[in-house]
PDB file of N, CA and C in Angstrom:
ATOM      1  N   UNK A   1     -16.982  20.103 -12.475  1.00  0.00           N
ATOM      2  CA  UNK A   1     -18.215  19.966 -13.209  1.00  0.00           C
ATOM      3  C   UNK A   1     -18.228  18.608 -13.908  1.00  0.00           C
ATOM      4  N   UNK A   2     -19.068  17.786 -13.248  1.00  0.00           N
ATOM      5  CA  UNK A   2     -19.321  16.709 -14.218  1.00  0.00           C
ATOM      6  C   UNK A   2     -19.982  16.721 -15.827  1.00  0.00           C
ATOM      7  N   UNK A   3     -19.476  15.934 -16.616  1.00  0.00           N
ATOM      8  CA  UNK A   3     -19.840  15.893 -18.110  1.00  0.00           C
ATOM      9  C   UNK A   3     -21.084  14.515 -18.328  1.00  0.00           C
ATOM     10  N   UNK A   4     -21.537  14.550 -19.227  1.00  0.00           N
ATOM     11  CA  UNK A   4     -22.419  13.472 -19.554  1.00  0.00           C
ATOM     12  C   UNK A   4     -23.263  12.895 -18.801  1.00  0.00           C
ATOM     13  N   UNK A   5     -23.235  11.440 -18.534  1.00  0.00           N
ATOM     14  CA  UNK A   5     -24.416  11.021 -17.360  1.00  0.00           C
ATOM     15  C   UNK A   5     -23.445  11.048 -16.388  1.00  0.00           C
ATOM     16  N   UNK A   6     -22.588  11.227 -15.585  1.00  0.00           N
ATOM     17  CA  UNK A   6     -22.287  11.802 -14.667  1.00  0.00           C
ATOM     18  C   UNK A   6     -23.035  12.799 -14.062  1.00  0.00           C
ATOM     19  N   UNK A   7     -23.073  12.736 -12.242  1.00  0.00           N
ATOM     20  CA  UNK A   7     -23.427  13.554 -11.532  1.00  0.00           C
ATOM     21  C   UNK A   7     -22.693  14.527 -10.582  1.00  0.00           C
ATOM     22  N   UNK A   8     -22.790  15.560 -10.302  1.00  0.00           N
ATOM     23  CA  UNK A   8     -21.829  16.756  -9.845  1.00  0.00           C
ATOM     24  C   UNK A   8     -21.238  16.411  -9.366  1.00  0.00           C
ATOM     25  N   UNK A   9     -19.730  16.265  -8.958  1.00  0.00           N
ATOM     26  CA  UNK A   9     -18.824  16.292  -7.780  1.00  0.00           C
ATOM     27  C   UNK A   9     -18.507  14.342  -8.138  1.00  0.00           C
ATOM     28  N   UNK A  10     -18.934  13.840  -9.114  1.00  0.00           N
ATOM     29  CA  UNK A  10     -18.409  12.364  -9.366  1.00  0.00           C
ATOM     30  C   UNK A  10     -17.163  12.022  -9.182  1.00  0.00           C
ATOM     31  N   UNK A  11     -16.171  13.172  -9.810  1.00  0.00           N
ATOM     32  CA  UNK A  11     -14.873  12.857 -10.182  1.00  0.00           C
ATOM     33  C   UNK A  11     -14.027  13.387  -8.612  1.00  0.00           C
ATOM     34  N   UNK A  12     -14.530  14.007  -7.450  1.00  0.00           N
ATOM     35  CA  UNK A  12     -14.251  14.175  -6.688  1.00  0.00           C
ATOM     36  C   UNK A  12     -14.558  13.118  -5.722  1.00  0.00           C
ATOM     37  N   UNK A  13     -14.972  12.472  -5.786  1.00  0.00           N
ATOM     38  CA  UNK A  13     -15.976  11.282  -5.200  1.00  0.00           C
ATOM     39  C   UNK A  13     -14.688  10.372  -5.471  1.00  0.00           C
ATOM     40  N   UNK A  14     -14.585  10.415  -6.789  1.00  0.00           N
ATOM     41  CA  UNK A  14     -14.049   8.623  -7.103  1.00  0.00           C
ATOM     42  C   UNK A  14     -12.232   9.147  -6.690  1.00  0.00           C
ATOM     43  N   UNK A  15     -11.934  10.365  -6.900  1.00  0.00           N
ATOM     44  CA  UNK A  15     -10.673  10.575  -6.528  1.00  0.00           C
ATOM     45  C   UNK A  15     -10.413  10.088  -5.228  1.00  0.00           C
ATOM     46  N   UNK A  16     -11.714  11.191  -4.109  1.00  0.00           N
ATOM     47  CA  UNK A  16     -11.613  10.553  -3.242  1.00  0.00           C
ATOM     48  C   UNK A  16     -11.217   9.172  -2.433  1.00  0.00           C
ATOM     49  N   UNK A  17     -12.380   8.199  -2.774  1.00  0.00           N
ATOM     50  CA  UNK A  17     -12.460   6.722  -3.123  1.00  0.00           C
ATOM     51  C   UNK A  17     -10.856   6.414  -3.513  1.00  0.00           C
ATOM     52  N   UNK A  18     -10.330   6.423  -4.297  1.00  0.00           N
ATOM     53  CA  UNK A  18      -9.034   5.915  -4.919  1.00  0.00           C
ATOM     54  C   UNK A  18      -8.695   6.404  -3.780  1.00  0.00           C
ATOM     55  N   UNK A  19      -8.139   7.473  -3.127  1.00  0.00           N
ATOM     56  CA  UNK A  19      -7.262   7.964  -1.992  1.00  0.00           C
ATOM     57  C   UNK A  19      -7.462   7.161  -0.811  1.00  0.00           C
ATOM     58  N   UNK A  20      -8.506   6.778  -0.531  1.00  0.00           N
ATOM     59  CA  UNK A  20      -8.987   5.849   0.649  1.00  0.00           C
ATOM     60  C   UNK A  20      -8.691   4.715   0.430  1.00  0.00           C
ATOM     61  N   UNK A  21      -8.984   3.898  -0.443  1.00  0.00           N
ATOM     62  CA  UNK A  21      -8.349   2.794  -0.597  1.00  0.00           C
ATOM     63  C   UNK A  21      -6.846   2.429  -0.511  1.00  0.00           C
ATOM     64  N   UNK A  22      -6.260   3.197  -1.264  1.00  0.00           N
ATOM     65  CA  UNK A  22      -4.720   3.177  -0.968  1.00  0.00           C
ATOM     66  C   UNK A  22      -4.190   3.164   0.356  1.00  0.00           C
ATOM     67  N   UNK A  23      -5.032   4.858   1.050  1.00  0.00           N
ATOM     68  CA  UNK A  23      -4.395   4.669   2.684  1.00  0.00           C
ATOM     69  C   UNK A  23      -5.137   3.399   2.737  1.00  0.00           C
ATOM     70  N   UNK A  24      -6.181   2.607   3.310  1.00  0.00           N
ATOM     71  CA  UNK A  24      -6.513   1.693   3.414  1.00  0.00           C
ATOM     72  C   UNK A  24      -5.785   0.013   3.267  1.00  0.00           C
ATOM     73  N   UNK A  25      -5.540   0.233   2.380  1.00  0.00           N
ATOM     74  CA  UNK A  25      -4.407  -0.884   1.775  1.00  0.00           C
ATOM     75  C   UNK A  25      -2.878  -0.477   2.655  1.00  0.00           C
ATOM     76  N   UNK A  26      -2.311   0.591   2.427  1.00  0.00           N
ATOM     77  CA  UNK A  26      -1.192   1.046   3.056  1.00  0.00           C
ATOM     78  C   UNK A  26      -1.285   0.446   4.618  1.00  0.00           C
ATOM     79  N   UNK A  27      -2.402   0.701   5.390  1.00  0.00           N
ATOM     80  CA  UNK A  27      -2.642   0.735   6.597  1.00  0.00           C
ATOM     81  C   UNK A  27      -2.551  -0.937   7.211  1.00  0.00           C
ATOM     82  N   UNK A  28      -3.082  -1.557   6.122  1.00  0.00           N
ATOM     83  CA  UNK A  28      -3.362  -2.998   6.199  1.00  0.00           C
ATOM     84  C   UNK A  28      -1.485  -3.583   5.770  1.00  0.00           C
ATOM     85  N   UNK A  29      -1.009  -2.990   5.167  1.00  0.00           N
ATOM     86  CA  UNK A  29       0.025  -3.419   5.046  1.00  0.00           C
ATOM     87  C   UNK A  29       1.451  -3.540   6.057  1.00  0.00           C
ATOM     88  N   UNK A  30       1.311  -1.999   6.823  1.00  0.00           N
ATOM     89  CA  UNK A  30       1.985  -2.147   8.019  1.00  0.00           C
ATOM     90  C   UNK A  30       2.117  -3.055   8.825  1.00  0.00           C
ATOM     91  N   UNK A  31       3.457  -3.685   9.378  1.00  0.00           N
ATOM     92  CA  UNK A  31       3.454  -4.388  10.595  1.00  0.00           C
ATOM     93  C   UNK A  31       2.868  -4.297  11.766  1.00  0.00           C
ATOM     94  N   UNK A  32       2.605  -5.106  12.532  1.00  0.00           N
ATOM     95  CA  UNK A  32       1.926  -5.117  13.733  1.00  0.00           C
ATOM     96  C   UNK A  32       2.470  -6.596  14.833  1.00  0.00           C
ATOM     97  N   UNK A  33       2.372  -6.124  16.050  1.00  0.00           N
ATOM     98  CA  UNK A  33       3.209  -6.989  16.779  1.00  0.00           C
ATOM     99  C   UNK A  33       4.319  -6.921  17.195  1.00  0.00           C
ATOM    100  N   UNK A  34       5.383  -8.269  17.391  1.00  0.00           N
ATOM    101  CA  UNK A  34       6.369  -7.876  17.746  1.00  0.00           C
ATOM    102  C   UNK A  34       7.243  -8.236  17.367  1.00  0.00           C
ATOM    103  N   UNK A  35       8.000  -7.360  16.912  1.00  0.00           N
ATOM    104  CA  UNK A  35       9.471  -6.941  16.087  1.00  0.00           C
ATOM    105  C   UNK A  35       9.611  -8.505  16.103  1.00  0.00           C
ATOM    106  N   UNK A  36      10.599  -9.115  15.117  1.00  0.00           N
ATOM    107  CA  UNK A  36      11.439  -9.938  15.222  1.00  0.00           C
ATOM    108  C   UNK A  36      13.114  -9.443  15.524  1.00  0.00           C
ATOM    109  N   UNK A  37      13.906 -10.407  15.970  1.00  0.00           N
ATOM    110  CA  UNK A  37      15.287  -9.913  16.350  1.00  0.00           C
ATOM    111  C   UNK A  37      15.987  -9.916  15.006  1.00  0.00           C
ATOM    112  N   UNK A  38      15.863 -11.013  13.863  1.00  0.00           N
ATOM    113  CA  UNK A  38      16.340 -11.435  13.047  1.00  0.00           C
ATOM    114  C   UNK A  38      15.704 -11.244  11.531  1.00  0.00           C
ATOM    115  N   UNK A  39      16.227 -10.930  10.708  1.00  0.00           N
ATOM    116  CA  UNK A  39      15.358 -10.511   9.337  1.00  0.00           C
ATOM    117  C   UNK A  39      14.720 -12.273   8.888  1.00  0.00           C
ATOM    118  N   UNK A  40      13.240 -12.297   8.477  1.00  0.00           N
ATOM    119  CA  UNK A  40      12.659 -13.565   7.718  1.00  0.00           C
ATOM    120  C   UNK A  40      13.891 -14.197   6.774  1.00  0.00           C
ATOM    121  N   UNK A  41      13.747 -12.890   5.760  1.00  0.00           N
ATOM    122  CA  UNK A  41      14.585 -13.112   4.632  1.00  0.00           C
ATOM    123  C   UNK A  41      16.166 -14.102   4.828  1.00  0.00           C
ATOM    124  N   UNK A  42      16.672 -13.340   4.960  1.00  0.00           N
ATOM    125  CA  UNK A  42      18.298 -13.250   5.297  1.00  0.00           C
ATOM    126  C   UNK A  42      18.855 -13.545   6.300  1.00  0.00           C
ATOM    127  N   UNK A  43      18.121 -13.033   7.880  1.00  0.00           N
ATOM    128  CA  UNK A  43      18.661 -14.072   8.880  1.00  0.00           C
ATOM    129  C   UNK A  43      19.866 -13.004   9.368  1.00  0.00           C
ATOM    130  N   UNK A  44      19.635 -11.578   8.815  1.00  0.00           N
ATOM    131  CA  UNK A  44      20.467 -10.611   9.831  1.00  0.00           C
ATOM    132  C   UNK A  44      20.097 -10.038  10.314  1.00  0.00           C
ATOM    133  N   UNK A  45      20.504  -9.591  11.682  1.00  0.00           N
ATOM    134  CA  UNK A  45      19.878  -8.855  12.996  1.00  0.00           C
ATOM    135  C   UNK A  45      19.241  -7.518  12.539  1.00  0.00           C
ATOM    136  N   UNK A  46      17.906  -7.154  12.864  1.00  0.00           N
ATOM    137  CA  UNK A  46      17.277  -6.219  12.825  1.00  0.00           C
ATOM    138  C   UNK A  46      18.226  -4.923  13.477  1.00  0.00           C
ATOM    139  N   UNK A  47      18.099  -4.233  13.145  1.00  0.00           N
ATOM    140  CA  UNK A  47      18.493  -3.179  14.320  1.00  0.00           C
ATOM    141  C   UNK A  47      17.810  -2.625  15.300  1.00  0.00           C
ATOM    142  N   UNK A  48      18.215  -2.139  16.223  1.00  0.00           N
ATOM    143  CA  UNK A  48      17.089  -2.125  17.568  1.00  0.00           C
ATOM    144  C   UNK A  48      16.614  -0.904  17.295  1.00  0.00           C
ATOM    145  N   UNK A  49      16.906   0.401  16.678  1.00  0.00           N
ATOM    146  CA  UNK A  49      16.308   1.030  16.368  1.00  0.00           C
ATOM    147  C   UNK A  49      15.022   1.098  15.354  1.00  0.00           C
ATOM    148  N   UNK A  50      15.670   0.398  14.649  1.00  0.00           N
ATOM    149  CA  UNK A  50      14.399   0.039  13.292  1.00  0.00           C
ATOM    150  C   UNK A  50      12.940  -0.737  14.179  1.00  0.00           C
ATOM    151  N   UNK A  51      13.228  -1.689  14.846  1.00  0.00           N
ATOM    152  CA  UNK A  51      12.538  -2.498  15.636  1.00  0.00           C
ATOM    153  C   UNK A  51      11.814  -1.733  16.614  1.00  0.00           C
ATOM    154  N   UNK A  52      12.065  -0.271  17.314  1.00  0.00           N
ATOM    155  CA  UNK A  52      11.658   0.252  18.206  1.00  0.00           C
ATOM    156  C   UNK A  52      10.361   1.330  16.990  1.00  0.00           C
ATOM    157  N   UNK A  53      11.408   1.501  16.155  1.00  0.00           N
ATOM    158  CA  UNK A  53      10.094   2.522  15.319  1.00  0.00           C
ATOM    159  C   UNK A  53       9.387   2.227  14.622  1.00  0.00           C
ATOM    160  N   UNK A  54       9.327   0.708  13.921  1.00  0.00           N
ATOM    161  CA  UNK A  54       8.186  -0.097  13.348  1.00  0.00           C
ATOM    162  C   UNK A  54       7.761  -1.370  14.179  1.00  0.00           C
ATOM    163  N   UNK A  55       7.076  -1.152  15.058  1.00  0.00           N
ATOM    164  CA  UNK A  55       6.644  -2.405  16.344  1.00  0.00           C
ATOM    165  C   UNK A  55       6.040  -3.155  14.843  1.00  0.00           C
ATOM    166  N   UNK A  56       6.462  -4.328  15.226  1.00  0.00           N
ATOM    167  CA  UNK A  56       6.178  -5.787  14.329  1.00  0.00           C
ATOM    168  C   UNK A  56       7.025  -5.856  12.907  1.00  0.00           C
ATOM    169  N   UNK A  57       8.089  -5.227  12.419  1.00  0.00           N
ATOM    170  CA  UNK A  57       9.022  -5.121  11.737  1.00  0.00           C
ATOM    171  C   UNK A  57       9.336  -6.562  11.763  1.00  0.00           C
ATOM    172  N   UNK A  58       9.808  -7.729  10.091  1.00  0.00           N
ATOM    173  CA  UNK A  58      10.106  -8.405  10.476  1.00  0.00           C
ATOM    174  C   UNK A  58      11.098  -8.650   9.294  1.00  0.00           C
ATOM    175  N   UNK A  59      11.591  -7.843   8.594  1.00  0.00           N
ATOM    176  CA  UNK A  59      12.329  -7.226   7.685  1.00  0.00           C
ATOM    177  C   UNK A  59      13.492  -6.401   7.946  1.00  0.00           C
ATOM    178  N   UNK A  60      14.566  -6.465   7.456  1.00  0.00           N
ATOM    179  CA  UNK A  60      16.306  -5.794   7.290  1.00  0.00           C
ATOM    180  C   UNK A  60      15.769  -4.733   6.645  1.00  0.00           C
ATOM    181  N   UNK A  61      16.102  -3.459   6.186  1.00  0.00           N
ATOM    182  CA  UNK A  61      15.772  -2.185   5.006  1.00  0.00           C
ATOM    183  C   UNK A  61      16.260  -3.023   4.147  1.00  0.00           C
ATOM    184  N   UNK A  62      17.089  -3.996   3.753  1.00  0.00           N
ATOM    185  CA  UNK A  62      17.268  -4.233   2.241  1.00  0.00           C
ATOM    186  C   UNK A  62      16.603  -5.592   1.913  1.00  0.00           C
ATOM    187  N   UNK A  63      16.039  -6.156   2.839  1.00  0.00           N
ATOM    188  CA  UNK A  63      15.518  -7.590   2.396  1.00  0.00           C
ATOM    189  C   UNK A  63      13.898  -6.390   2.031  1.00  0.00           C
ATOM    190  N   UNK A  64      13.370  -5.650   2.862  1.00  0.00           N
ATOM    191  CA  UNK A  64      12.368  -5.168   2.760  1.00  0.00           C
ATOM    192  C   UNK A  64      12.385  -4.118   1.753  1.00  0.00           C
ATOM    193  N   UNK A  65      13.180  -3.485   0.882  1.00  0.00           N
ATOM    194  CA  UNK A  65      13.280  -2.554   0.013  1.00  0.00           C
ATOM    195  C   UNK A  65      12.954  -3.915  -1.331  1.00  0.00           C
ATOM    196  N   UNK A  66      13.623  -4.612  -1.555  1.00  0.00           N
ATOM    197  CA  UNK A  66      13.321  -6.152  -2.195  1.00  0.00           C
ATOM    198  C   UNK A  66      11.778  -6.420  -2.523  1.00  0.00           C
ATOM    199  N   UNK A  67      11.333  -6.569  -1.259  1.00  0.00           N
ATOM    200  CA  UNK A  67      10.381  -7.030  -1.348  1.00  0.00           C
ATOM    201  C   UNK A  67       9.174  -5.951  -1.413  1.00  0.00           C
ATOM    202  N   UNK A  68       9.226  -4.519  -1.176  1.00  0.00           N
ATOM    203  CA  UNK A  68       8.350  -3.721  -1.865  1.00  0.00           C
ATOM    204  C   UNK A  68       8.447  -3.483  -3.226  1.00  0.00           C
ATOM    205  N   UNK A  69       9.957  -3.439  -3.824  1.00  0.00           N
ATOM    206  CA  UNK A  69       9.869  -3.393  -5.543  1.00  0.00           C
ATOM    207  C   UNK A  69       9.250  -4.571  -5.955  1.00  0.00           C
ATOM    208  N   UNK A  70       9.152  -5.828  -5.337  1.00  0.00           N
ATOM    209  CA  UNK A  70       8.583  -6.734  -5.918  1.00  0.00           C
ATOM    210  C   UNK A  70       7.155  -6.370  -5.841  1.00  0.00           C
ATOM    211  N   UNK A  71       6.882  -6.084  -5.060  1.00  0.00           N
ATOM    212  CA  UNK A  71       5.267  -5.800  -4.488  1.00  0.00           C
ATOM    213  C   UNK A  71       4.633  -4.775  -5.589  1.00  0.00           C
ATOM    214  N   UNK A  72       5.674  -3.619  -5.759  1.00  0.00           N
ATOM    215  CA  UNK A  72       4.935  -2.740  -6.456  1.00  0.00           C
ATOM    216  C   UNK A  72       4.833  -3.207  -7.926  1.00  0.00           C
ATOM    217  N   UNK A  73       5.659  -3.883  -8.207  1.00  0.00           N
ATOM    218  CA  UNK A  73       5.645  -4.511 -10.390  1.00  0.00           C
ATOM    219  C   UNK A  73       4.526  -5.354 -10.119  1.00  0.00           C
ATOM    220  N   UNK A  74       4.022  -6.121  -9.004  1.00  0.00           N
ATOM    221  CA  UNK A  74       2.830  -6.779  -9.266  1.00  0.00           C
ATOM    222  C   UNK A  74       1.331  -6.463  -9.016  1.00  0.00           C
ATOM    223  N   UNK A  75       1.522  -4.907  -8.109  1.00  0.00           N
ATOM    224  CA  UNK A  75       0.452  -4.209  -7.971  1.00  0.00           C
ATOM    225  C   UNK A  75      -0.579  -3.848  -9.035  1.00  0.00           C
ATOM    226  N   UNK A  76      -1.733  -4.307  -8.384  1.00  0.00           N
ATOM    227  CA  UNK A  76      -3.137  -4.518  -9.217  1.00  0.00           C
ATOM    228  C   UNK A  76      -3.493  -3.331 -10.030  1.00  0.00           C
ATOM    229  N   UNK A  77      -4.357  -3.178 -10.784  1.00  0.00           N
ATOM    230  CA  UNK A  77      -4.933  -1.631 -11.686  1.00  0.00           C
ATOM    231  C   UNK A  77      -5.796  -1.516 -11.071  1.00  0.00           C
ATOM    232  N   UNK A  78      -6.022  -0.294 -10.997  1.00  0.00           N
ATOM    233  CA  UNK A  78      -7.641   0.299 -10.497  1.00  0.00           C
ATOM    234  C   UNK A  78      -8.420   0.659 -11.358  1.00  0.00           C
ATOM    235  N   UNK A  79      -9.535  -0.694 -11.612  1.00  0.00           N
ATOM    236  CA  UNK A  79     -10.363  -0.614 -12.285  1.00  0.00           C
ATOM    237  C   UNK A  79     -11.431   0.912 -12.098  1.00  0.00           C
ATOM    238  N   UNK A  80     -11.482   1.521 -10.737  1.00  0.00           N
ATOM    239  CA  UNK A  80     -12.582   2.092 -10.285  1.00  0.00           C
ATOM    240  C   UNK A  80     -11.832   3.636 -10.963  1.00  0.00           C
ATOM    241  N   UNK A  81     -10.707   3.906 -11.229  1.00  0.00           N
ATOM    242  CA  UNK A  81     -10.439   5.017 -11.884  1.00  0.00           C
ATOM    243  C   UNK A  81     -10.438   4.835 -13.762  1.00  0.00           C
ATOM    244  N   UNK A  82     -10.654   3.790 -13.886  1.00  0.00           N
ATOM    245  CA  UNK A  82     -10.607   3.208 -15.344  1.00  0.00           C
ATOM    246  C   UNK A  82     -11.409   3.620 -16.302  1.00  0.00           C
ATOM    247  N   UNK A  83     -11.944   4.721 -17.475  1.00  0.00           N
ATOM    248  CA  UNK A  83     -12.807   4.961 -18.340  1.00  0.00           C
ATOM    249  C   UNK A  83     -13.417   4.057 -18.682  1.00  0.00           C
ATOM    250  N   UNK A  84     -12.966   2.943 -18.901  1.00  0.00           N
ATOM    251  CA  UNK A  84     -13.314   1.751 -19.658  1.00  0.00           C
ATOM    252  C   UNK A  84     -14.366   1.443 -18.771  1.00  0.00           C
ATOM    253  N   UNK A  85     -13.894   1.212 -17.109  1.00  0.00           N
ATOM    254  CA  UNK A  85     -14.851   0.813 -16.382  1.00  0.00           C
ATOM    255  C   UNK A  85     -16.461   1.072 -16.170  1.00  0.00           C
ATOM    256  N   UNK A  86     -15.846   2.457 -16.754  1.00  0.00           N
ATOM    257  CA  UNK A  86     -17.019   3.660 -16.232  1.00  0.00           C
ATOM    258  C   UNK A  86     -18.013   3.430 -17.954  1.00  0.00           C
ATOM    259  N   UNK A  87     -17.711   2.829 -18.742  1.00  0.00           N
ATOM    260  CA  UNK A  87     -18.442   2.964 -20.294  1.00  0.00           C
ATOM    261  C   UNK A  87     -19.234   1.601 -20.020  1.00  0.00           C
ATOM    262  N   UNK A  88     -18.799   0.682 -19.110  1.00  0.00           N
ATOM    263  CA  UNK A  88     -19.997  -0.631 -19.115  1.00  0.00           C
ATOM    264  C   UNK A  88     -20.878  -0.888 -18.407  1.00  0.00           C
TER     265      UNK A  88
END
């Protein structure tokens, strides 16, 4: 039940919305292409398994574990779930 000037089913809407974007973003983030043999980072051999189950992998698990904690401390706010947003 929506409250105030809100309209029915808003907060299901924007949940929604937030959920899509993420897969969205997620989706865009995946590799694509073809594997490298050698990690960017570091310059050690991929493993051929890793390489067979992420086609365009161009990342070691630990140069790439690295570089998602970095990714995530600089990940943006979502203004579109934001009260604040929603009061201007």
């Amino acid at each position: 039940m929506a409250g105030g000037w809100a309209r029915d089913g808003a907060e299901h809407e924007q949940m929604d919305a937030t959920v899509n974007d993420a897969l969205a973003r997620a989706r865009r983030l995946l590799p694509q292409g073809e594997s490298a043999e050698y990690c960017d980072e570091c310059g050690e051999i991929i493993p051929e398994a890793r390489r067979i189950a992420l086609p365009g992998v161009q990342h070691c698990v630990r140069c790439q574990s690295e570089l998602e904690a970095t990714a995530k401390s600089a990940e943006l706010f979502n203004r579109r779930g934001s009260k604040d947003s929603q009061l201007r």
